[in-house]
N, C-alpha and C. Protein backbone atom coordinates (compact mmCIF):
# COMPACT_ATOMS: atom_id res chain seq x y z
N UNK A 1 0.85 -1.18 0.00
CA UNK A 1 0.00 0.00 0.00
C UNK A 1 0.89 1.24 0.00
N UNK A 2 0.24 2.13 -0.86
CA UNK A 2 1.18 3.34 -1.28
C UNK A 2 1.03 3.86 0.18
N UNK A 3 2.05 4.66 0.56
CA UNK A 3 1.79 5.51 1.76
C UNK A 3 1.46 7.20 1.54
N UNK A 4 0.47 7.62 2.25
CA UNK A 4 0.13 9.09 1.69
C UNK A 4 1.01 9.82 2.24
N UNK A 5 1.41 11.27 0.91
CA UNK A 5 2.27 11.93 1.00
C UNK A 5 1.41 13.47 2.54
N UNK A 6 2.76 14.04 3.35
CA UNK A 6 2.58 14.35 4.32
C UNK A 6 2.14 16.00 3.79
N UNK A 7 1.05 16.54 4.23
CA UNK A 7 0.66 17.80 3.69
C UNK A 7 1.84 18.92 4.01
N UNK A 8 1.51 20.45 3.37
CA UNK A 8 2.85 21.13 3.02
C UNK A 8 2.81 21.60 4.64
N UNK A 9 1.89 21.54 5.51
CA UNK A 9 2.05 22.30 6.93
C UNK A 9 1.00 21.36 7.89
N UNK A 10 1.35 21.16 9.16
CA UNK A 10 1.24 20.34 9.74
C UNK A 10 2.07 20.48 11.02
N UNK A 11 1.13 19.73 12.61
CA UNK A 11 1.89 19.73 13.69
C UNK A 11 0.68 19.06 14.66
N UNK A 12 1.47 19.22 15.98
CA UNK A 12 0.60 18.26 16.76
C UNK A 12 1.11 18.85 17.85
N UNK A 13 0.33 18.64 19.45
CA UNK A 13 0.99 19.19 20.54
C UNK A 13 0.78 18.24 21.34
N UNK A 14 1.50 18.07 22.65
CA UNK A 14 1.44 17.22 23.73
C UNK A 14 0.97 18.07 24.63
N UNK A 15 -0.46 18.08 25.36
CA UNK A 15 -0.80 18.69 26.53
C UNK A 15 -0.30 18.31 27.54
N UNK A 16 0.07 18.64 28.52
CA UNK A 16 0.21 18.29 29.72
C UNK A 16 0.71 19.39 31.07
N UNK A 17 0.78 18.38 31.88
CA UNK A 17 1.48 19.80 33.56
C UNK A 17 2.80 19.86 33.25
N UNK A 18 3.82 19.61 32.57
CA UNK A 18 5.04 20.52 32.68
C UNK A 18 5.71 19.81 31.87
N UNK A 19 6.50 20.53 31.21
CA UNK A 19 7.76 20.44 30.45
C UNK A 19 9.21 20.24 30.92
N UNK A 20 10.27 19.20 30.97
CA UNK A 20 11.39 19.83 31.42
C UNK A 20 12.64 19.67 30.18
N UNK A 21 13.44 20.27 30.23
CA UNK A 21 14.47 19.61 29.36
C UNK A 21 15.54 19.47 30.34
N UNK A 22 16.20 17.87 29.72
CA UNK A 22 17.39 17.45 30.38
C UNK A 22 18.68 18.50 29.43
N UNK A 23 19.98 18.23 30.36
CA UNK A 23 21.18 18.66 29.64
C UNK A 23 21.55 17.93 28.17
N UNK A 24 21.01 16.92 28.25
CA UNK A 24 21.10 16.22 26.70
C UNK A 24 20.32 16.54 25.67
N UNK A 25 19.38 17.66 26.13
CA UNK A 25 18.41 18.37 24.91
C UNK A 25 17.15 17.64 24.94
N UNK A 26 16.57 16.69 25.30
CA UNK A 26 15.71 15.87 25.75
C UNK A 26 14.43 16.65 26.37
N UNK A 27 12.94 16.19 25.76
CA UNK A 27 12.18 16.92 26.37
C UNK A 27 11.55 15.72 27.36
N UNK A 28 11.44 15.98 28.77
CA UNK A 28 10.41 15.30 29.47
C UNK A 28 9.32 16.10 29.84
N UNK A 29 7.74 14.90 29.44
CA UNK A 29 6.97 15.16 29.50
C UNK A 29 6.08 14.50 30.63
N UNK A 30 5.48 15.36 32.03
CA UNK A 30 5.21 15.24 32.97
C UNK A 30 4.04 15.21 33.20
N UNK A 31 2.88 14.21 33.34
CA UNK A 31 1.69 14.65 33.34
C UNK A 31 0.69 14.51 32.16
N UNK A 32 1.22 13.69 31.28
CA UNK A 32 0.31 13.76 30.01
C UNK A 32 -1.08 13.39 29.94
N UNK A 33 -1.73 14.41 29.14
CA UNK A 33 -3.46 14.09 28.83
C UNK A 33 -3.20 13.45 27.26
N UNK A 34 -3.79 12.02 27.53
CA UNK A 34 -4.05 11.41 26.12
C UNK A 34 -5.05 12.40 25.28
N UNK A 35 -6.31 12.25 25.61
CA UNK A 35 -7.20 13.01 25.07
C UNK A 35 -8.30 13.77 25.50
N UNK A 36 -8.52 13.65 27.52
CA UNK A 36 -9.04 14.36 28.01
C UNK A 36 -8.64 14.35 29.29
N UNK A 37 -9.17 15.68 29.82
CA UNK A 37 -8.94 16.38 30.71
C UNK A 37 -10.30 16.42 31.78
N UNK A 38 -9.88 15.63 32.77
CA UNK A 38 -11.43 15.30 33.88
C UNK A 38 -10.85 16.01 35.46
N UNK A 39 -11.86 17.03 35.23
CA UNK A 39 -12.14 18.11 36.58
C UNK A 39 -12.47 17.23 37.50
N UNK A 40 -11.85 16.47 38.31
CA UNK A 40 -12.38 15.84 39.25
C UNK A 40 -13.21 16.34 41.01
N UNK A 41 -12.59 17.27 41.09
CA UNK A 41 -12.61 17.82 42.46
C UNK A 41 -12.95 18.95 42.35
N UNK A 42 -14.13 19.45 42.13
CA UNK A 42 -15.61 20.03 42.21
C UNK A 42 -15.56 20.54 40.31
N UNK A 43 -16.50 21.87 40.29
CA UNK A 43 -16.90 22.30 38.55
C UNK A 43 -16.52 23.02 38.18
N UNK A 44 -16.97 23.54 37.36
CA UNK A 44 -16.10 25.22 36.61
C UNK A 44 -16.66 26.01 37.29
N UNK A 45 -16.26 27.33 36.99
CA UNK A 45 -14.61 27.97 36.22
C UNK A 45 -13.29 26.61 37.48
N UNK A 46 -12.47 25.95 36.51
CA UNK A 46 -12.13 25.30 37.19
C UNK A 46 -10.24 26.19 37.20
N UNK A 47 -9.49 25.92 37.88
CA UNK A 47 -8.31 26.24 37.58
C UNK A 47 -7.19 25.45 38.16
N UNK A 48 -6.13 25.15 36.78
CA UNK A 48 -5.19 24.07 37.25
C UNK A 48 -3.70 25.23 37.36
N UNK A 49 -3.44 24.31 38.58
CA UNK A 49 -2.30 24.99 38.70
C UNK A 49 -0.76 25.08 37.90
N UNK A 50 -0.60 24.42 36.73
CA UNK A 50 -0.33 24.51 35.39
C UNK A 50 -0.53 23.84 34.54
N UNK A 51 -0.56 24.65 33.08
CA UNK A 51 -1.00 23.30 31.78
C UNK A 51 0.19 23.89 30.94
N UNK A 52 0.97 23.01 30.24
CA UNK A 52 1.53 23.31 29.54
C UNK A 52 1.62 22.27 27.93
N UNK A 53 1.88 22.91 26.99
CA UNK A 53 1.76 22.87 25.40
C UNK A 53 2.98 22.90 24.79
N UNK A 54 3.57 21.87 24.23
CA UNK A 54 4.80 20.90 23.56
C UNK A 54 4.05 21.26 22.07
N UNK A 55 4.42 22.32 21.63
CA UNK A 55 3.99 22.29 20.20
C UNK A 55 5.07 22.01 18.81
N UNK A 56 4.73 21.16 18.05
CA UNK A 56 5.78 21.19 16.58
C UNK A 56 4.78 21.39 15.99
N UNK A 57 5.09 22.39 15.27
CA UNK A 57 4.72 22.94 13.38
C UNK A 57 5.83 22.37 12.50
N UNK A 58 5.50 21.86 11.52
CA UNK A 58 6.16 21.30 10.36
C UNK A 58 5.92 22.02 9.40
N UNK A 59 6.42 22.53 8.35
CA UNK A 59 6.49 23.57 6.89
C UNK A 59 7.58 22.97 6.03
N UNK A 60 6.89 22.92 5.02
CA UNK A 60 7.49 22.64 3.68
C UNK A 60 8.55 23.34 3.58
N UNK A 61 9.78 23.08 3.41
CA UNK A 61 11.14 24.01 2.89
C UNK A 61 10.79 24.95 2.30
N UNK A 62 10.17 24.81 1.09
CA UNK A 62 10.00 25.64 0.05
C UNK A 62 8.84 26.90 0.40
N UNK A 63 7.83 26.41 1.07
CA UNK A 63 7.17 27.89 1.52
C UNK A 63 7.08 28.11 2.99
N UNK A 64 8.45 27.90 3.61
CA UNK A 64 8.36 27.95 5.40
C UNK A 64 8.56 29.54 5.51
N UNK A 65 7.24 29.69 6.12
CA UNK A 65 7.15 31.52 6.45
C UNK A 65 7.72 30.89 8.00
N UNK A 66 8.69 31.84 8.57
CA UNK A 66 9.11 31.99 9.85
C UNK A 66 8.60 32.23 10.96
N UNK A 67 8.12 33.53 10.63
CA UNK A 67 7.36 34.08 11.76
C UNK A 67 5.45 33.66 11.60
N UNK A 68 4.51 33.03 12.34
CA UNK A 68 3.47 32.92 12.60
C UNK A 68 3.17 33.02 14.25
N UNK A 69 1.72 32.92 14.44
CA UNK A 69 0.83 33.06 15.64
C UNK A 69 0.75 31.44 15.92
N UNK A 70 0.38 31.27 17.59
CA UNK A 70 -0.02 29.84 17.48
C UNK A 70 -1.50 30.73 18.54
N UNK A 71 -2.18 30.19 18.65
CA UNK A 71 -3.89 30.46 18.91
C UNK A 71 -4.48 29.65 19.76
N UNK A 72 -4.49 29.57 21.45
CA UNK A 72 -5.25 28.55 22.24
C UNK A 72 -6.17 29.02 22.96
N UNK A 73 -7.65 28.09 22.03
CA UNK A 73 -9.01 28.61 22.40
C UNK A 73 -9.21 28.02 23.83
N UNK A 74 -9.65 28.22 24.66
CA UNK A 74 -10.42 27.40 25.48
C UNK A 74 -11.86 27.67 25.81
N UNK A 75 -12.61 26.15 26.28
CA UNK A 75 -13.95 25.98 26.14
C UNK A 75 -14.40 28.13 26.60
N UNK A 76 -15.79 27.45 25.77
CA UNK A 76 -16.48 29.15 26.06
C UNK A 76 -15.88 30.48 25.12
N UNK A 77 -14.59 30.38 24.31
CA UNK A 77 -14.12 31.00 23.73
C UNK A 77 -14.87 31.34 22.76
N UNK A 78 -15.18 32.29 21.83
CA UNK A 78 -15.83 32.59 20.19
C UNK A 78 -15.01 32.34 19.62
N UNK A 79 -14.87 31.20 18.21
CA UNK A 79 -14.37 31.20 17.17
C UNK A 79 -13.25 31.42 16.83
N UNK A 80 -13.49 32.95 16.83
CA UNK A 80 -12.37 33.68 16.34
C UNK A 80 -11.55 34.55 16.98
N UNK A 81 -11.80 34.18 18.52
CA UNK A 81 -10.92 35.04 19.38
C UNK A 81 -10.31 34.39 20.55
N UNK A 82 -9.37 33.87 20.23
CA UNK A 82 -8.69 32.76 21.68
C UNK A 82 -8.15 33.57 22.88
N UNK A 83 -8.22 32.88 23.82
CA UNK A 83 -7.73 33.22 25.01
C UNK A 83 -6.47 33.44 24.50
N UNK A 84 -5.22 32.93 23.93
CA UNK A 84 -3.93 32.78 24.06
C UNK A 84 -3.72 33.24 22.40
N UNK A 85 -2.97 34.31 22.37
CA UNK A 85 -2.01 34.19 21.24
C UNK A 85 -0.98 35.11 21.29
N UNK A 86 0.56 34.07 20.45
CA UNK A 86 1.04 34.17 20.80
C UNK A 86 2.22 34.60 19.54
N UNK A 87 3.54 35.03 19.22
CA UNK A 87 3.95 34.86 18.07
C UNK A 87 5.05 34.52 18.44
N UNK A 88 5.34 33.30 17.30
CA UNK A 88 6.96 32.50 17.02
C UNK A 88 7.37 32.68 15.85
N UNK A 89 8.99 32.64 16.01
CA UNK A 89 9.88 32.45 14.65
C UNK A 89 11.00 32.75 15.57
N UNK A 90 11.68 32.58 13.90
CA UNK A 90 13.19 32.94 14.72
C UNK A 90 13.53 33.95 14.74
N UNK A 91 14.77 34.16 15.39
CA UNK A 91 15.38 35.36 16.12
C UNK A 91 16.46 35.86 15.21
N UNK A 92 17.38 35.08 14.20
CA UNK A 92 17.69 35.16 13.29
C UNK A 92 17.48 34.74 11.73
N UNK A 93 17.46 35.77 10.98
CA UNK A 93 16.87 34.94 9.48
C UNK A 93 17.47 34.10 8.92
N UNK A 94 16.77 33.05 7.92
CA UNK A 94 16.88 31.80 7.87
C UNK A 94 17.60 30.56 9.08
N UNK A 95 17.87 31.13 10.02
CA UNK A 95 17.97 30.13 11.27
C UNK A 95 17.70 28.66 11.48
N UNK A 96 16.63 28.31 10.97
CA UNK A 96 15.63 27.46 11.54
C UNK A 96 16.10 26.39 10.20
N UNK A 97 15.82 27.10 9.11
CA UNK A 97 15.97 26.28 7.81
C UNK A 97 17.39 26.08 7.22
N UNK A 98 18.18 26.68 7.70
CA UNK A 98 19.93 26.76 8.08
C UNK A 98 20.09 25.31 8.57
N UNK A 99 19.52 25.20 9.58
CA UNK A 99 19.85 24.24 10.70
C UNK A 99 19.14 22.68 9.98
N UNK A 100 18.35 22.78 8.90
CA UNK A 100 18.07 21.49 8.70
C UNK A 100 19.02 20.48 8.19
N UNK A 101 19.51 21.14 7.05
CA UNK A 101 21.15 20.07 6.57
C UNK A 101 22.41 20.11 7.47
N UNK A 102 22.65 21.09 8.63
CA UNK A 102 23.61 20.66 9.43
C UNK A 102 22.86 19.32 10.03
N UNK A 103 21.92 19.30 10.50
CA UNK A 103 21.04 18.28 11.38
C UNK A 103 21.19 16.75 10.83
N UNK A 104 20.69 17.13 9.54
CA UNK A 104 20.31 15.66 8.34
C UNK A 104 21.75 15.36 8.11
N UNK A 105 22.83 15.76 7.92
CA UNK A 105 24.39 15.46 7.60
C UNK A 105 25.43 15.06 9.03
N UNK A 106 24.08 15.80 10.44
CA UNK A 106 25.09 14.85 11.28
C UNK A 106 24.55 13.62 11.81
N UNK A 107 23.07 13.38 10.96
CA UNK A 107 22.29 11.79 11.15
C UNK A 107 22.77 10.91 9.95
N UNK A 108 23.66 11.36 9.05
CA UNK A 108 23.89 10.88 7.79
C UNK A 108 23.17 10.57 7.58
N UNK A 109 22.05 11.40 6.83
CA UNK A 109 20.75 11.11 6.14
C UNK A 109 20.63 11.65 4.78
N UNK A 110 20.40 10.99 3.81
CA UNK A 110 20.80 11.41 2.26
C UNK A 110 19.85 12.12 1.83
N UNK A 111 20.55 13.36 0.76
CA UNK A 111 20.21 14.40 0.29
C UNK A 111 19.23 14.37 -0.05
N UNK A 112 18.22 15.16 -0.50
CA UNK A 112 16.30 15.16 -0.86
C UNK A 112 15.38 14.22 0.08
N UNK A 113 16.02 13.77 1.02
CA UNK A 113 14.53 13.18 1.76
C UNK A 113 14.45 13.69 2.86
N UNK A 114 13.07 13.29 3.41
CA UNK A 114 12.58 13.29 4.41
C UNK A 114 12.80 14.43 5.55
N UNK A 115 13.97 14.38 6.53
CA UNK A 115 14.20 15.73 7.43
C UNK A 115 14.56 16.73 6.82
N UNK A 116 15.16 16.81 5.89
CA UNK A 116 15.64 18.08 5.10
C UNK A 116 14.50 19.03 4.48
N UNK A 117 12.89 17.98 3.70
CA UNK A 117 12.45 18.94 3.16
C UNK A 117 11.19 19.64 4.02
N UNK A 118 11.51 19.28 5.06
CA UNK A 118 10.24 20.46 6.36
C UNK A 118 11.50 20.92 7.35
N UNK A 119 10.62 22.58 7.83
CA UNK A 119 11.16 22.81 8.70
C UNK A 119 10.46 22.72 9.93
N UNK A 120 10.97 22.25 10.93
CA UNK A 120 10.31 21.85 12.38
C UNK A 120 10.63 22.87 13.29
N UNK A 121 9.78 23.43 13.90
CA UNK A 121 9.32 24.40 14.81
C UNK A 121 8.75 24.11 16.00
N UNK A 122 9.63 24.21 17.29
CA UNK A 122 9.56 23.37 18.64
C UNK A 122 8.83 24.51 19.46
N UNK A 123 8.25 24.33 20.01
CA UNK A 123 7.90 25.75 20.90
C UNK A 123 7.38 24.96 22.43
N UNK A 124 7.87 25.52 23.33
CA UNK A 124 6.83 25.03 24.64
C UNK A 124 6.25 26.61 25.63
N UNK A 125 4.67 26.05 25.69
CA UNK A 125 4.35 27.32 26.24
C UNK A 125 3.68 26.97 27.64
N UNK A 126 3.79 27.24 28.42
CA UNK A 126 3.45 27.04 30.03
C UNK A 126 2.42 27.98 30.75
N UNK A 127 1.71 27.29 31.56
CA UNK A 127 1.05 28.81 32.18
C UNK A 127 0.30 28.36 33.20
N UNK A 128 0.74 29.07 34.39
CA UNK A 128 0.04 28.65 35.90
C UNK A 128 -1.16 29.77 35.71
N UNK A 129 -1.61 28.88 36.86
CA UNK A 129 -3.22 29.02 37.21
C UNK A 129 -3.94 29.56 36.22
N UNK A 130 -3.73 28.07 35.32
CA UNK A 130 -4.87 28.01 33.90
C UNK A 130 -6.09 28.12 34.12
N UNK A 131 -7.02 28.75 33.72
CA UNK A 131 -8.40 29.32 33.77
C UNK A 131 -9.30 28.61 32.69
N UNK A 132 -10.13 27.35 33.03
CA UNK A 132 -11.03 26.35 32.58
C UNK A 132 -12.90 26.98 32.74
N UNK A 133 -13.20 27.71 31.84
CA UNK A 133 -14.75 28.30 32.51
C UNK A 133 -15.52 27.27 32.05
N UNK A 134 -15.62 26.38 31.15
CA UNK A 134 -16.70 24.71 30.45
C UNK A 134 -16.12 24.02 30.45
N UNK A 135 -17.50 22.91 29.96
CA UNK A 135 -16.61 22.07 29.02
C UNK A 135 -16.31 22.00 28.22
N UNK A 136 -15.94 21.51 27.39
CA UNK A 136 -15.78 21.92 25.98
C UNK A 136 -14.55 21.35 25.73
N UNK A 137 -13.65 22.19 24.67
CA UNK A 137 -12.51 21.71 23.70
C UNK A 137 -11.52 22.72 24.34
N UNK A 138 -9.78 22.41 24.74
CA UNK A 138 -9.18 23.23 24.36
C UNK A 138 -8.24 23.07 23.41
N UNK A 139 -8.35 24.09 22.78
CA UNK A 139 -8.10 23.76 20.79
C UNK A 139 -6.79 24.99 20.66
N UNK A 140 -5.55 24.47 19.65
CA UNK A 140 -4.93 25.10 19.50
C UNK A 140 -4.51 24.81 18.08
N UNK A 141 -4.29 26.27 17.79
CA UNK A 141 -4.10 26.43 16.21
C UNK A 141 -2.77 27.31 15.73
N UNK A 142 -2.28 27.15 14.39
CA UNK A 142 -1.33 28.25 14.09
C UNK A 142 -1.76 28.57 12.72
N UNK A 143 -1.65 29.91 12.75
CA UNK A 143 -2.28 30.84 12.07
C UNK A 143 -0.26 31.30 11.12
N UNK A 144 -0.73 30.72 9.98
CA UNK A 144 0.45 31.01 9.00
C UNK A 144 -0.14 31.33 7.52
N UNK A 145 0.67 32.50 7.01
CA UNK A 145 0.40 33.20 5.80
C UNK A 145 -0.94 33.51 6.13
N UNK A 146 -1.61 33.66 6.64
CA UNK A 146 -3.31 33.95 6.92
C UNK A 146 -4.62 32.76 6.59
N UNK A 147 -3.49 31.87 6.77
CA UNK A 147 -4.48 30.16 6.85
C UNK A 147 -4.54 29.70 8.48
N UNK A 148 -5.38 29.04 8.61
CA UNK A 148 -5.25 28.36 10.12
C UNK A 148 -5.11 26.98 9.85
N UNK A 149 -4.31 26.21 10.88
CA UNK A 149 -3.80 24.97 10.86
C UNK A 149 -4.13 24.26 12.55
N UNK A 150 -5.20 23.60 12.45
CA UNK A 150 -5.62 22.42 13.69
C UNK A 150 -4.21 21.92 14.06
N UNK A 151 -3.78 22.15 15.13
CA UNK A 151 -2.51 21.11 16.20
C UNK A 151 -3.21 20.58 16.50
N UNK A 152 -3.96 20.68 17.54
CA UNK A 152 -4.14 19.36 18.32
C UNK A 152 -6.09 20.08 19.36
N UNK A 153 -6.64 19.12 20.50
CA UNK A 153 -7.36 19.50 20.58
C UNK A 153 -7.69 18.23 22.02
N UNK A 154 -8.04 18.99 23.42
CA UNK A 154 -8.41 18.33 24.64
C UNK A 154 -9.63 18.37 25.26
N UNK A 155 -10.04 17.63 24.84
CA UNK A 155 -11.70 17.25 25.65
C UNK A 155 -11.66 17.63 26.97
N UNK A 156 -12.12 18.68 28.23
CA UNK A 156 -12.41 19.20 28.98
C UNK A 156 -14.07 18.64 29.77
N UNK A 157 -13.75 17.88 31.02
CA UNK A 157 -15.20 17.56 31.65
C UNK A 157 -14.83 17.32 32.84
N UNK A 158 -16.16 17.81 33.41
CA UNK A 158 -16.35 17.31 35.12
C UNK A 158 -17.60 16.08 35.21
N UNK A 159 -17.37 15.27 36.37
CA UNK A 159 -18.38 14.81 36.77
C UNK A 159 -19.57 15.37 37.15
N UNK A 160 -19.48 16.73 37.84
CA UNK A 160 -20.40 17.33 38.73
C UNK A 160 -20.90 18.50 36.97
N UNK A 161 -19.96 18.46 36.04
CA UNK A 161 -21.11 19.17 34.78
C UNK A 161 -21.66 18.38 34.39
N UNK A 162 -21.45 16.89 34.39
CA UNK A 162 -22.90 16.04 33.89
C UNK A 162 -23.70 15.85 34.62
N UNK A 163 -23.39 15.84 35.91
CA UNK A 163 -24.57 15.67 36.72
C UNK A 163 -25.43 16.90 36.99
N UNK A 164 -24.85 18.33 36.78
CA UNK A 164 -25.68 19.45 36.38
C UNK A 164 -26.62 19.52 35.75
């Protein structure tokens, strides 16, 4: 079976309570929500004492805009106006896309494939006494060239809102 080719932009995030990195560059991830998030100990407005967001964006070599927004709605939010936004890129130009063939040449990984033709964009964003008002979704997006792109997305519930 043919395998389908990977779209030009693309990413995913790991929710969870904290981020650390070791001295070996290593991210540990502390606390992970597979796919939901259960208020156990009473209802909303609920607030955790941190949530933090392991985000990669992936971009095509060829049209990797640098600088974009990443966008985290949470439940009760409108549409089009998230609680969280935020802007990434790099700090120096071409930086990011610089760094892909040093990377791929010290995995000895051959020319035209795979790591070389996206650029990967690491970001971790943290934030105490996160503010939960439903249930609902918390949904995070990045907003590049003036398209929006779905990362990822955490089911939010209490016991005591179904039994409401």
């Amino acid at each position: 079976m043919k395998e389908e080719q990977r779209p030009d932009i693309y990413g995913q995030v790991v929710f969870c309570d904290d981020v650390r990195q070791e001295s070996t560059g290593k991210c540990i991830y502390i606390g992970v929500y597979n796919s939901n998030l259960m208020i156990v100990n009473g209802g909303f407005p609920a607030t955790l004492s941190r949530l933090s967001f392991a985000i990669s964006v992936f971009q095509k070599r060829e049209i990797f805009k640098p600088q974009f927004k990443i966008r985290i709605f949470v439940p009760g939010d409108p549409d089009d106006v998230p609680s969280i936004e935020a802007e990434v890129g790099e700090g120096v130009a071409d930086s990011m896309a610089g760094e892909i063939d040093k990377t791929a040449d010290a995995l000895g990984l051959p020319k035209g494939e795979g790591l070389r033709n996206y650029v990967h964009v690491f970001t971790v964003m943290q934030f105490d006494n996160f503010q939960i008002k439903s249930t609902g979704f918390i949904k995070v997006q990045a907003e590049i060239g003036g398209k929006r792109y779905r990362l990822g997305a955490l089911a939010v519930g209490s016991p005591q809102a179904k039994a409401g």
